[in-house]
Protein backbone atom coordinates (compact mmCIF):
# COMPACT_ATOMS: atom_id res chain seq x y z
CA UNK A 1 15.62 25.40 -24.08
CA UNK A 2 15.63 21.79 -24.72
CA UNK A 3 13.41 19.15 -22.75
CA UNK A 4 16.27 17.17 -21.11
CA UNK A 5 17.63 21.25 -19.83
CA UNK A 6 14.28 21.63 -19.26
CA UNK A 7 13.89 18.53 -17.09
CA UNK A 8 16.49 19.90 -14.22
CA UNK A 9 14.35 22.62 -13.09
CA UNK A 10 11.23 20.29 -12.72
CA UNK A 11 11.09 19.48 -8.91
CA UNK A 12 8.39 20.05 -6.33
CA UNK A 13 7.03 23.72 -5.95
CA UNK A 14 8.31 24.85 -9.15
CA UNK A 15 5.59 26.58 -11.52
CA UNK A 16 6.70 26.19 -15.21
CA UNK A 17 5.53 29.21 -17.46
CA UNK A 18 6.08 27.49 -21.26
CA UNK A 19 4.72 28.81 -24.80
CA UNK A 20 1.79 26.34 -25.21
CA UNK A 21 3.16 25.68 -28.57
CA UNK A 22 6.10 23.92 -26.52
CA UNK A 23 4.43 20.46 -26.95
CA UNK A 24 7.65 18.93 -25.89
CA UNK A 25 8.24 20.80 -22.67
CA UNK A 26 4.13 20.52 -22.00
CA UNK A 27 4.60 16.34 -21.99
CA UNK A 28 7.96 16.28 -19.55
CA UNK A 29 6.42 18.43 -17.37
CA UNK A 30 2.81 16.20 -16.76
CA UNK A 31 4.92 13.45 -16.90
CA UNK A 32 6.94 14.26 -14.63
CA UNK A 33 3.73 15.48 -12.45
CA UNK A 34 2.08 12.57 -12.76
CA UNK A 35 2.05 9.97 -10.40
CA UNK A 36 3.89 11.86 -7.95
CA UNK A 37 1.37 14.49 -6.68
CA UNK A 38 3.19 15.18 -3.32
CA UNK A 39 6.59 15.54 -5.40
CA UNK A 40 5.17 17.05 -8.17
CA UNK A 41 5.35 20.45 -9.76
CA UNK A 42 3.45 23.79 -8.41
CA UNK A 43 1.47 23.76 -12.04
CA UNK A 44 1.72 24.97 -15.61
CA UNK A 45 0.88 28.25 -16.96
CA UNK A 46 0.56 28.47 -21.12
CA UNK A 47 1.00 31.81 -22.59
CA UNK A 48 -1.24 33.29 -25.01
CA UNK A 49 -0.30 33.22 -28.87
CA UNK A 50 -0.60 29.62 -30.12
CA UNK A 51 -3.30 27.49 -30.75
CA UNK A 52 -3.04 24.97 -28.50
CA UNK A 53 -3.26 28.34 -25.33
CA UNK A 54 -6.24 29.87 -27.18
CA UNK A 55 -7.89 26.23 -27.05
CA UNK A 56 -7.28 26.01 -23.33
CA UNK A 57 -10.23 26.33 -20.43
CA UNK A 58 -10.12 29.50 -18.83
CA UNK A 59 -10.95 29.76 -15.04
């Protein structure tokens, strides 16, 4: 899916579930977070498999 698809799902309460490889989807959807906390999106989740997930702080 491409960012600007992407982009029309990203409204308030939605969690977006993205490859953490997807760099491109990763930016639009903090930027689209930021600034707009009561707006903003549910969260992100990365999924395992790239370098960029394996890097990420665990909980």
């Amino acid at each position: 899916m491409s960012v600007r698809s992407a982009l029309s799902y990203f409204k308030k309460g939605v969690l977006v579930i993205t490859p953490g490889d997807r760099e491109d989807i990763l930016l639009a959807a903090a930027t689209t977070m930021y600034g707009r906390a009561p707006d903003g999106l549910a969260g992100i989740v990365l999924l395992a498999g790239s370098a960029f997930a394996e890097r990420a702080p665990r909980r």
